[in-house]
N, C-alpha and C. Protein backbone atom coordinates (compact mmCIF):
# COMPACT_ATOMS: atom_id res chain seq x y z
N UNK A 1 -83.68 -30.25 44.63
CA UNK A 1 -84.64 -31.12 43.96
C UNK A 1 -85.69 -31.59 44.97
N UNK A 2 -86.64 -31.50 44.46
CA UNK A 2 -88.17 -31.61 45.49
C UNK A 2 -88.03 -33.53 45.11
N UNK A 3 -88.52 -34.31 46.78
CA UNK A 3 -88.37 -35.42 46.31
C UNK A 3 -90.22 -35.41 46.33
N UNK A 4 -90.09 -36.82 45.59
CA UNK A 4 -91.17 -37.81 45.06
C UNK A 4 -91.98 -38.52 46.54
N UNK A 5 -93.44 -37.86 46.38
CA UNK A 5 -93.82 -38.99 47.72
C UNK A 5 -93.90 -40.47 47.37
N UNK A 6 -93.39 -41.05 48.28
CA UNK A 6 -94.02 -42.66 47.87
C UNK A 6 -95.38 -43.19 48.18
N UNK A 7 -95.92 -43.01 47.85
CA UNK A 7 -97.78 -44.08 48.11
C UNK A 7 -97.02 -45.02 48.56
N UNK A 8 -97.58 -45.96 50.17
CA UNK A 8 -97.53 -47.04 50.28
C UNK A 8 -98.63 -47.54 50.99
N UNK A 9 -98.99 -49.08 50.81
CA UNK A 9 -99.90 -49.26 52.14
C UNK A 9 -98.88 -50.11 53.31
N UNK A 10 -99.51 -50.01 54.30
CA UNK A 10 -98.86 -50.65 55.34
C UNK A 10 -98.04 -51.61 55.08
N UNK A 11 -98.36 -52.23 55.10
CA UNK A 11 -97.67 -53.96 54.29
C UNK A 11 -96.61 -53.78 53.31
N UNK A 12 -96.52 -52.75 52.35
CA UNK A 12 -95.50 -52.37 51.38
C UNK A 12 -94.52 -51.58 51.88
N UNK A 13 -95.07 -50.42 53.22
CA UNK A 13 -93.59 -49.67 54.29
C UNK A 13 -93.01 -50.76 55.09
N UNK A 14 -93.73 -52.02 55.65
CA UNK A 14 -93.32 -52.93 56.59
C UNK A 14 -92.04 -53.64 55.66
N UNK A 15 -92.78 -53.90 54.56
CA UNK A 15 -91.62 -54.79 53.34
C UNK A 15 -90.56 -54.10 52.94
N UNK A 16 -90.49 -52.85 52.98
CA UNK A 16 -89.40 -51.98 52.48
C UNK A 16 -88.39 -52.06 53.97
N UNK A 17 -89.48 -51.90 55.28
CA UNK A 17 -88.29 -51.61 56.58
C UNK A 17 -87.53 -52.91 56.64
N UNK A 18 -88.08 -54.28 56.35
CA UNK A 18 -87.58 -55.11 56.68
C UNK A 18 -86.32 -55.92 55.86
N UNK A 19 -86.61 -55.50 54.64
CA UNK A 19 -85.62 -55.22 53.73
C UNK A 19 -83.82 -54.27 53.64
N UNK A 20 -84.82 -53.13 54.24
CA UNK A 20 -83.59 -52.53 54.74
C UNK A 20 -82.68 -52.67 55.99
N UNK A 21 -83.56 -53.29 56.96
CA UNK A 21 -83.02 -54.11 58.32
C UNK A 21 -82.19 -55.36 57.81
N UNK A 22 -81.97 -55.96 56.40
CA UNK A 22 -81.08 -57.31 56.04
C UNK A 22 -80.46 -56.63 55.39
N UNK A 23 -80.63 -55.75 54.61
CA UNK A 23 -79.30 -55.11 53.61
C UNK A 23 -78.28 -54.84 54.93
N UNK A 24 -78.70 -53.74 55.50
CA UNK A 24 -77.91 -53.11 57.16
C UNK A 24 -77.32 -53.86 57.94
N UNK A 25 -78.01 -55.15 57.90
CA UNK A 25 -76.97 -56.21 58.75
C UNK A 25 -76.07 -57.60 58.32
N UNK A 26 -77.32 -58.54 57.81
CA UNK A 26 -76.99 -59.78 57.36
C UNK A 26 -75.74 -59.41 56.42
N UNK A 27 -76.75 -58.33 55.42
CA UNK A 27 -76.08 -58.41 53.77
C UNK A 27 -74.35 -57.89 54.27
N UNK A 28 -74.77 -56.52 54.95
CA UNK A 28 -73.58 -55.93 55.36
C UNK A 28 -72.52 -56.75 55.83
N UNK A 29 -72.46 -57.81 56.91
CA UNK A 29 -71.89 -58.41 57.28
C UNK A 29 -71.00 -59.31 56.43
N UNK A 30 -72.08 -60.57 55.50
CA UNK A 30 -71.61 -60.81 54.34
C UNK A 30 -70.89 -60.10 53.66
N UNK A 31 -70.95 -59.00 53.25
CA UNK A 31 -69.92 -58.45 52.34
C UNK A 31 -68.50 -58.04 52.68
N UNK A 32 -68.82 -57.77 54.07
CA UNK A 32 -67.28 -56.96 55.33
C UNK A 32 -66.40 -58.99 55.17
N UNK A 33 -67.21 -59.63 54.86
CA UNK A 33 -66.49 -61.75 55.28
C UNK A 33 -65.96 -61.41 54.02
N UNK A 34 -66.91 -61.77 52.74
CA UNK A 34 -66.26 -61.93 51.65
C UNK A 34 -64.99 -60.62 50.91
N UNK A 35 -64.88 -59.18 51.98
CA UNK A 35 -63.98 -58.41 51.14
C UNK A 35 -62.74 -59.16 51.85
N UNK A 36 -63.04 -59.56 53.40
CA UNK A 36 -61.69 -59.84 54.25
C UNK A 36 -60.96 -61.04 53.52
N UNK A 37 -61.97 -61.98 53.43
CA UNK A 37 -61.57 -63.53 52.75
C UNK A 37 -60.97 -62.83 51.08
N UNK A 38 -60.77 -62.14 50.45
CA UNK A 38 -60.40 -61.62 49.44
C UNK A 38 -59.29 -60.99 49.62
N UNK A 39 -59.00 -60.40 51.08
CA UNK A 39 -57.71 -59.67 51.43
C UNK A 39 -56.36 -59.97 51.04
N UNK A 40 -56.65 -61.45 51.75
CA UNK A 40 -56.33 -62.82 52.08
C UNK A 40 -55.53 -63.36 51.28
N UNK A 41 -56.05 -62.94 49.50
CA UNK A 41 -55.53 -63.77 48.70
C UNK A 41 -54.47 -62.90 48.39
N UNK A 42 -53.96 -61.80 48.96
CA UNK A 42 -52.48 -60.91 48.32
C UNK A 42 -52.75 -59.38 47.66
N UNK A 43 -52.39 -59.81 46.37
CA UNK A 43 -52.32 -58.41 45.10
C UNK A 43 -53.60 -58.29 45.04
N UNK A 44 -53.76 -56.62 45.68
CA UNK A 44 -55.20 -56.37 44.90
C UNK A 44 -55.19 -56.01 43.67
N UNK A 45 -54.19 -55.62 42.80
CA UNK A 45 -54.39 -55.35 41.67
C UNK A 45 -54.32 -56.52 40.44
N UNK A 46 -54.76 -57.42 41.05
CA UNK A 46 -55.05 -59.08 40.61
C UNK A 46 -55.91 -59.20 41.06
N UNK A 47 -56.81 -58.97 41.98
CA UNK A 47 -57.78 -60.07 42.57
C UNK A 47 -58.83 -59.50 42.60
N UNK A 48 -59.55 -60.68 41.56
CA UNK A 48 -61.23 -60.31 40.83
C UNK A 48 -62.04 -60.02 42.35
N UNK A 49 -61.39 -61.33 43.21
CA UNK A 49 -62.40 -61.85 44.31
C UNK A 49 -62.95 -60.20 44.97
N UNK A 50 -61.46 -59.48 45.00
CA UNK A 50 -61.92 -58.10 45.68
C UNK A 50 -62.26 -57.07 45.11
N UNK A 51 -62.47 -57.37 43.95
CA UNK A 51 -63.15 -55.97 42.95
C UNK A 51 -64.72 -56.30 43.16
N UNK A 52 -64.96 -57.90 42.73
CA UNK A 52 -66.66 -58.33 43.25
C UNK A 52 -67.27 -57.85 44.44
N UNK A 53 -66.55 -58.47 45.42
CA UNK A 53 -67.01 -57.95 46.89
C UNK A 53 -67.29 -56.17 47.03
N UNK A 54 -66.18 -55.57 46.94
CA UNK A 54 -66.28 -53.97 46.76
C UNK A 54 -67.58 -53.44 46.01
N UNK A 55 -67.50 -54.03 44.55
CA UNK A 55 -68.68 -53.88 43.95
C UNK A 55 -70.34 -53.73 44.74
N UNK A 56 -69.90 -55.23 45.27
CA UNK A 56 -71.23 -55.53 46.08
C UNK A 56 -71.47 -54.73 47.53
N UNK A 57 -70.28 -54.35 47.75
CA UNK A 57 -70.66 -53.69 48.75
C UNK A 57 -70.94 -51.84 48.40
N UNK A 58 -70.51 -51.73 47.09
CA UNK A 58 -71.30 -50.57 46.78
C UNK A 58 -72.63 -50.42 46.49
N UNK A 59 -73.31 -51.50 45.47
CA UNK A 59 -74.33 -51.82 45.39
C UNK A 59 -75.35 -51.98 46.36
N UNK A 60 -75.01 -52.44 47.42
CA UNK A 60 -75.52 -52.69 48.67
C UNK A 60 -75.53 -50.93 49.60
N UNK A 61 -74.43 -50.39 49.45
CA UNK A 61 -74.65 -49.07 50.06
C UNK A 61 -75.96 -48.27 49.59
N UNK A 62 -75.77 -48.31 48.14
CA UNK A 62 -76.58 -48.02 47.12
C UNK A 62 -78.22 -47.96 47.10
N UNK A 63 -78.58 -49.15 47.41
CA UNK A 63 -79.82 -49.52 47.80
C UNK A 63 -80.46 -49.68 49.22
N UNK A 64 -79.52 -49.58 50.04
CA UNK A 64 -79.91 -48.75 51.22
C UNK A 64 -79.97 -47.25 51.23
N UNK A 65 -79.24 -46.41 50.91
CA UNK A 65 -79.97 -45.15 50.64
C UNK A 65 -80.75 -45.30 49.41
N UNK A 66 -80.90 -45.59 48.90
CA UNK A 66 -82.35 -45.59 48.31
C UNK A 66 -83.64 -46.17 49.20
N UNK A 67 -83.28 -47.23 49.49
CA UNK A 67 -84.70 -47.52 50.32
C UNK A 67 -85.28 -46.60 51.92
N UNK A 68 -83.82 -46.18 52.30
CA UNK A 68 -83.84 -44.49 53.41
C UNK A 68 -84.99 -43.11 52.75
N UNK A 69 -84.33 -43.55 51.52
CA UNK A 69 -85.19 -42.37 50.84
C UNK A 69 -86.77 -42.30 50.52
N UNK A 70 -86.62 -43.89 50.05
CA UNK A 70 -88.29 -44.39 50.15
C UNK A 70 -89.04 -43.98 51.09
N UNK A 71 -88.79 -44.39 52.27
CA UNK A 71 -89.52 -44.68 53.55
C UNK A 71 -89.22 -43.04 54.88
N UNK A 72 -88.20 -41.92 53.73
CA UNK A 72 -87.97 -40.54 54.27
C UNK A 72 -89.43 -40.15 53.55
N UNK A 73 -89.66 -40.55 52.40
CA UNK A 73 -90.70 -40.12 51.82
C UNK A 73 -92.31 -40.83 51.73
N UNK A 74 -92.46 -41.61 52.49
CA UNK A 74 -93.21 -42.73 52.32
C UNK A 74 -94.57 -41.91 52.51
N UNK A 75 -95.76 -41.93 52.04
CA UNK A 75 -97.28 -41.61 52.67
C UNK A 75 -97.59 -43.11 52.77
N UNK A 76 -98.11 -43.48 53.73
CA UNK A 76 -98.83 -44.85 54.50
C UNK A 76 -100.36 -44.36 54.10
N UNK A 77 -101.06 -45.31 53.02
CA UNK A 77 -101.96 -44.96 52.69
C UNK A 77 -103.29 -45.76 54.29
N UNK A 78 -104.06 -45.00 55.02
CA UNK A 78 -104.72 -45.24 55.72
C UNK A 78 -106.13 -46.12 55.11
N UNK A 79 -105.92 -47.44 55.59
CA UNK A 79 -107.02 -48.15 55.16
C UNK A 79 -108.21 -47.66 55.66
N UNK A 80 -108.46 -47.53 56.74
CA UNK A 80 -110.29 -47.25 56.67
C UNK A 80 -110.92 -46.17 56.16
N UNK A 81 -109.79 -45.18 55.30
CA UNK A 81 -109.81 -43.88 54.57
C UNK A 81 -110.28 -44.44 53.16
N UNK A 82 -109.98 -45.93 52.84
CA UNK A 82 -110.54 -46.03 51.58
C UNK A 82 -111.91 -46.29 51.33
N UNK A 83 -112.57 -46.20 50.38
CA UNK A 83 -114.00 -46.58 50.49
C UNK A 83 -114.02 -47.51 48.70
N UNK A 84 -115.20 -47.88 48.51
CA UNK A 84 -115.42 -48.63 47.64
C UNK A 84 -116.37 -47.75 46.27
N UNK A 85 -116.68 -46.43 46.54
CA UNK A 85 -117.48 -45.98 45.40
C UNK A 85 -116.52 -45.04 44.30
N UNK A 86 -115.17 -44.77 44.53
CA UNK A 86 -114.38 -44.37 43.46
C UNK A 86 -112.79 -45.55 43.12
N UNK A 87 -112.65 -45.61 42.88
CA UNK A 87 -111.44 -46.54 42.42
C UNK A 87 -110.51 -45.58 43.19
N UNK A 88 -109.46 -45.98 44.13
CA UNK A 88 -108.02 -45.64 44.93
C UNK A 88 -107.58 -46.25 45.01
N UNK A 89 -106.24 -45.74 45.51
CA UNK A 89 -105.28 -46.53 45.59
C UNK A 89 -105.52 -47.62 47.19
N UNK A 90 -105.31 -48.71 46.67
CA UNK A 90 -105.30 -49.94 48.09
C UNK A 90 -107.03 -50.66 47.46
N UNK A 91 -107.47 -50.11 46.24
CA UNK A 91 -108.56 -51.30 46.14
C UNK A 91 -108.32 -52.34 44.92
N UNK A 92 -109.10 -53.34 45.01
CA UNK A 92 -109.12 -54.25 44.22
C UNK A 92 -110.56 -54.08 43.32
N UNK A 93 -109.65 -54.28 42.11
CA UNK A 93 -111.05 -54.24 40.82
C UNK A 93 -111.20 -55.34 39.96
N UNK A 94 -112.07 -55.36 40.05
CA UNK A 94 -112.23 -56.18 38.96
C UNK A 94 -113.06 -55.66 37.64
N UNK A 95 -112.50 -56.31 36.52
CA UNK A 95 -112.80 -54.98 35.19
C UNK A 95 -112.99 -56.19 33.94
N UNK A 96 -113.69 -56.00 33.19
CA UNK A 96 -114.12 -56.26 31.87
C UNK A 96 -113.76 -56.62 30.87
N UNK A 97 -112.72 -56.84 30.31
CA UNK A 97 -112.25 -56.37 29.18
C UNK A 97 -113.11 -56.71 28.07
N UNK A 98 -113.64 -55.50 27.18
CA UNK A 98 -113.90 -55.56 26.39
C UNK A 98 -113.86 -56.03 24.54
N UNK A 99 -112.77 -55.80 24.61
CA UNK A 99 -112.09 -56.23 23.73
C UNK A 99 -112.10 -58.22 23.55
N UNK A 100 -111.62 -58.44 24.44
CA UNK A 100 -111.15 -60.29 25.20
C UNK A 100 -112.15 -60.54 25.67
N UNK A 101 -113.37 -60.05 26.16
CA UNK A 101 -114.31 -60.68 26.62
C UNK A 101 -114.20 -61.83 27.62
N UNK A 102 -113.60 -61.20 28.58
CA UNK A 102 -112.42 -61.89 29.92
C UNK A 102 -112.66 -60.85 31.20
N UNK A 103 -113.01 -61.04 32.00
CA UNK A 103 -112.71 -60.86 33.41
C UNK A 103 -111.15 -60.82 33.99
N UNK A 104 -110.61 -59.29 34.33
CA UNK A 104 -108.82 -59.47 35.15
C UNK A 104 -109.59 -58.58 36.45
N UNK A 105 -108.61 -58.49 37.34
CA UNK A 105 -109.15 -58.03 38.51
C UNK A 105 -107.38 -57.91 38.79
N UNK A 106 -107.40 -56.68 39.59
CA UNK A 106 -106.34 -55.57 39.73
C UNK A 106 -106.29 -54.98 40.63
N UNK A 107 -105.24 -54.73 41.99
CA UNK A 107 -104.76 -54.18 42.95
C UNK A 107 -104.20 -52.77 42.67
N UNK A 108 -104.76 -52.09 43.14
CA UNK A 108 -104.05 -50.33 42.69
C UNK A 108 -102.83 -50.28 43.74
N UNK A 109 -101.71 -50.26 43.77
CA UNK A 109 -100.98 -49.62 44.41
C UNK A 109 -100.09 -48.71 44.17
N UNK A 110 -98.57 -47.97 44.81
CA UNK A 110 -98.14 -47.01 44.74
C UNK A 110 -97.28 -47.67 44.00
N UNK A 111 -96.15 -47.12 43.00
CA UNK A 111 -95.00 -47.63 42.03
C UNK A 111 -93.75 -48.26 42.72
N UNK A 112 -94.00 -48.28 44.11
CA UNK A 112 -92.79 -48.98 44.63
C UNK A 112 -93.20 -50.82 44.80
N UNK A 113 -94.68 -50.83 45.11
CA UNK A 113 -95.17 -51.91 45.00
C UNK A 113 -95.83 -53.03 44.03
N UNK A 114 -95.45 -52.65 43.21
CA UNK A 114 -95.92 -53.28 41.74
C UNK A 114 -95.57 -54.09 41.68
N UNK A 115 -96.31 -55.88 41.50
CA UNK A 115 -96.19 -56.84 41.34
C UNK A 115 -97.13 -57.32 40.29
N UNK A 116 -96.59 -57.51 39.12
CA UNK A 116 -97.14 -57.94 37.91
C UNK A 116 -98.23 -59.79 38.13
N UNK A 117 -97.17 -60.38 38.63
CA UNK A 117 -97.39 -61.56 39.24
C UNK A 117 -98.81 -61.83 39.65
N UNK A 118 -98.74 -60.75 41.08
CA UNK A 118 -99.87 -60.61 41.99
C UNK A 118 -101.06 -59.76 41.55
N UNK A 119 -100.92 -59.33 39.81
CA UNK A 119 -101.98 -58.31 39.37
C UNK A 119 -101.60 -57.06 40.36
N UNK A 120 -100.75 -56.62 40.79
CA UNK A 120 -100.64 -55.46 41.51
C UNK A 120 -100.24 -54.63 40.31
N UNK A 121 -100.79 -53.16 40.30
CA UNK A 121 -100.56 -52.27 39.85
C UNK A 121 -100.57 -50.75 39.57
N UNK A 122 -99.51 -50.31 39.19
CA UNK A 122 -99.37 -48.83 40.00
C UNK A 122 -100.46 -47.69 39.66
N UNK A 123 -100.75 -47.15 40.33
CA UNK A 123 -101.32 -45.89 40.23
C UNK A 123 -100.84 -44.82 39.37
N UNK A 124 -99.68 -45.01 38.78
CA UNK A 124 -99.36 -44.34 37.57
C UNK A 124 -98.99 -44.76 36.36
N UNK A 125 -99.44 -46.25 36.28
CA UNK A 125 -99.69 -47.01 35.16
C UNK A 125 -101.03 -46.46 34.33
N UNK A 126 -100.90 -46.39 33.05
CA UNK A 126 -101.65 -45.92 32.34
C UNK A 126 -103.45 -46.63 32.86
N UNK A 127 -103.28 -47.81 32.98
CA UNK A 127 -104.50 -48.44 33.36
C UNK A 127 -104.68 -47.58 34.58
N UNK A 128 -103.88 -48.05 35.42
CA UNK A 128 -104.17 -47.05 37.20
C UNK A 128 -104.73 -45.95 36.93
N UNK A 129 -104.28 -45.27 36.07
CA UNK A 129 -104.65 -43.55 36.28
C UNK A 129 -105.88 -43.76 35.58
N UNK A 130 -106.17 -44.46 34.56
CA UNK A 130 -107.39 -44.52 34.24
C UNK A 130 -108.34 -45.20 35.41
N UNK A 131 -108.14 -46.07 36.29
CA UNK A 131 -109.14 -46.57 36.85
C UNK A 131 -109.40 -45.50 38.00
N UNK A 132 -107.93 -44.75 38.43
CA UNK A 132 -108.58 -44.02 39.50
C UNK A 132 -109.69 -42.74 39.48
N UNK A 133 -110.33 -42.86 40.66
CA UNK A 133 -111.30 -41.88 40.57
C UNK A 133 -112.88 -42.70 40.19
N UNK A 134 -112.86 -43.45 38.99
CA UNK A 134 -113.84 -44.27 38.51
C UNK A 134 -114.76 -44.89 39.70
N UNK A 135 -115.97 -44.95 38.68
CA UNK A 135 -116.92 -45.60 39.75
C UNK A 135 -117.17 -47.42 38.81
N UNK A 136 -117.92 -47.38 39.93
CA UNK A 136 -118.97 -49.25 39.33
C UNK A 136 -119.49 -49.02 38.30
N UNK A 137 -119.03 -49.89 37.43
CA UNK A 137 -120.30 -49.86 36.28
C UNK A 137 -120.00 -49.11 35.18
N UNK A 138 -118.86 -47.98 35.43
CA UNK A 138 -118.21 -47.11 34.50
C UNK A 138 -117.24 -48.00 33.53
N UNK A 139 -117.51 -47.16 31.97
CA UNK A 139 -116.45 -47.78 31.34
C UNK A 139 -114.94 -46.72 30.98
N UNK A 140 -114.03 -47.67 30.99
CA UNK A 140 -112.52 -46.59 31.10
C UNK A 140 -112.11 -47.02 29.67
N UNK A 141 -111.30 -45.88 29.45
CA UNK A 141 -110.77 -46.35 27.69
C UNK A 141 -109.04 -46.34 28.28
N UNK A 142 -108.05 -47.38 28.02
CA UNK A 142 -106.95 -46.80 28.12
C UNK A 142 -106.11 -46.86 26.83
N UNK A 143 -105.07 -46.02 26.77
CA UNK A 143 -104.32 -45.59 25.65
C UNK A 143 -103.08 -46.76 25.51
N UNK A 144 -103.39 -47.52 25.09
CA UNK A 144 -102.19 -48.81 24.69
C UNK A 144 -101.22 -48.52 23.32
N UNK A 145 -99.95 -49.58 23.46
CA UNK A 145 -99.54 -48.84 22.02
C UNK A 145 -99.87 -49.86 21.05
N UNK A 146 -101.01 -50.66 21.45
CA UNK A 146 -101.89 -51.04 19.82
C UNK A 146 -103.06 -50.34 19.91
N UNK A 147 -103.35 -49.44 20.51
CA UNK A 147 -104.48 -48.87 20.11
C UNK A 147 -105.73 -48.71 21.62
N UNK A 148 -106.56 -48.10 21.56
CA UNK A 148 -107.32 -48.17 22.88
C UNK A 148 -107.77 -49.82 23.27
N UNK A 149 -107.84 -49.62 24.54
CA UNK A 149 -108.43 -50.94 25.06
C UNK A 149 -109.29 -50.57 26.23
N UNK A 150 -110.84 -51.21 25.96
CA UNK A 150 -112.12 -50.40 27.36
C UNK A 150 -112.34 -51.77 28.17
N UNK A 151 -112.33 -51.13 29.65
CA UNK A 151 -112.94 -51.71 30.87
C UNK A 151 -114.44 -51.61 31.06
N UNK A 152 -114.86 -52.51 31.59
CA UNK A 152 -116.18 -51.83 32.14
C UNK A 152 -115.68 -52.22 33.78
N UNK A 153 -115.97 -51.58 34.26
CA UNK A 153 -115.88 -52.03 35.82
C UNK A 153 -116.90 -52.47 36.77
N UNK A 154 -116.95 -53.61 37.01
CA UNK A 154 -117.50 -54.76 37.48
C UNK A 154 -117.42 -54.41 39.44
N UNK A 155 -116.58 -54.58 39.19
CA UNK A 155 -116.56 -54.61 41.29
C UNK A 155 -115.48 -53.79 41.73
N UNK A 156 -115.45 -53.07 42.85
CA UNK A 156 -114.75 -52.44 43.30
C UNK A 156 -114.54 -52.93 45.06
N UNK A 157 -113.58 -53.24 45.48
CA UNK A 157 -113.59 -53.67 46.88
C UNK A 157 -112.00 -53.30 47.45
N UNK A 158 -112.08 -53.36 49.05
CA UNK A 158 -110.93 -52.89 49.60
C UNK A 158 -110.05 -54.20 49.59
């Protein structure tokens, strides 16, 4: 199976390494206390305490190879590679809505970094793929499931 590149920008590989540097140690550690302190209590075939811990320490295996895999696959998107006259990934837009007659403004990033919160959003979100490529001033139609909804695009910046 061919893996998946990850789009990231700097700041989103730094957040993934550092993440995986606390699963690997802190978390690890924690979990090696709470299986021992579970040992402790006798019958394992009674004791919730050590089915939880185990759990967690699978879970925890779990998501460290996954995040190995992330960052085996990571592209580090190069900032001064971006520019401001097509919509890419690592810019900020700001867009129109037509419909709402409202101003949102939107961070393109790769699908590992998606923060709804922060208006971050992926490049293979229906909006993303519509904005990428786009210029200033262009209007985008995207395919919603109530029906189309158009941007005009207002600003484009890194």
């Amino acid at each position: 199976m061919e893996e998946k590149e990850v789009i990231l920008t700097q700041e989103g590989f730094d957040k993934l390494e550092k993440e995986l540097e606390y699963l690997r140690t802190e978390k690890r550690t924690e979990i090696a206390e709470r299986i021992k302190v579970a040992l402790g209590f006798g019958d394992l075939s009674e004791n919730s305490e050590y089915d939880e811990a185990k759990n967690a320490q699978a879970e925890n295996e779990n998501k460290i190879a996954e995040l190995e895999n992330k960052i085996r696959h990571a592209k580090i998107i190069d900032e001064s590679e971006i520019d401001t006259k097509t919509v890419q990934i690592g810019n900020t837009v700001k867009l129109y809505d037509l419909e709402f007659d409202e101003e949102v403004e939107y961070t393109i990033v790769g699908s590992t970094e998606v923060n709804i919160a922060e208006n971050k959003i992926s490049n293979e979100s229906p909006l993303g793929k519509a904005l990428i490529g786009a210029k200033k001033g262009s209007t985008i139609e995207v395919k919603a499931p109530d029906g189309n909804i158009e941007y005009k695009i207002l600003s484009i910046k890194k």
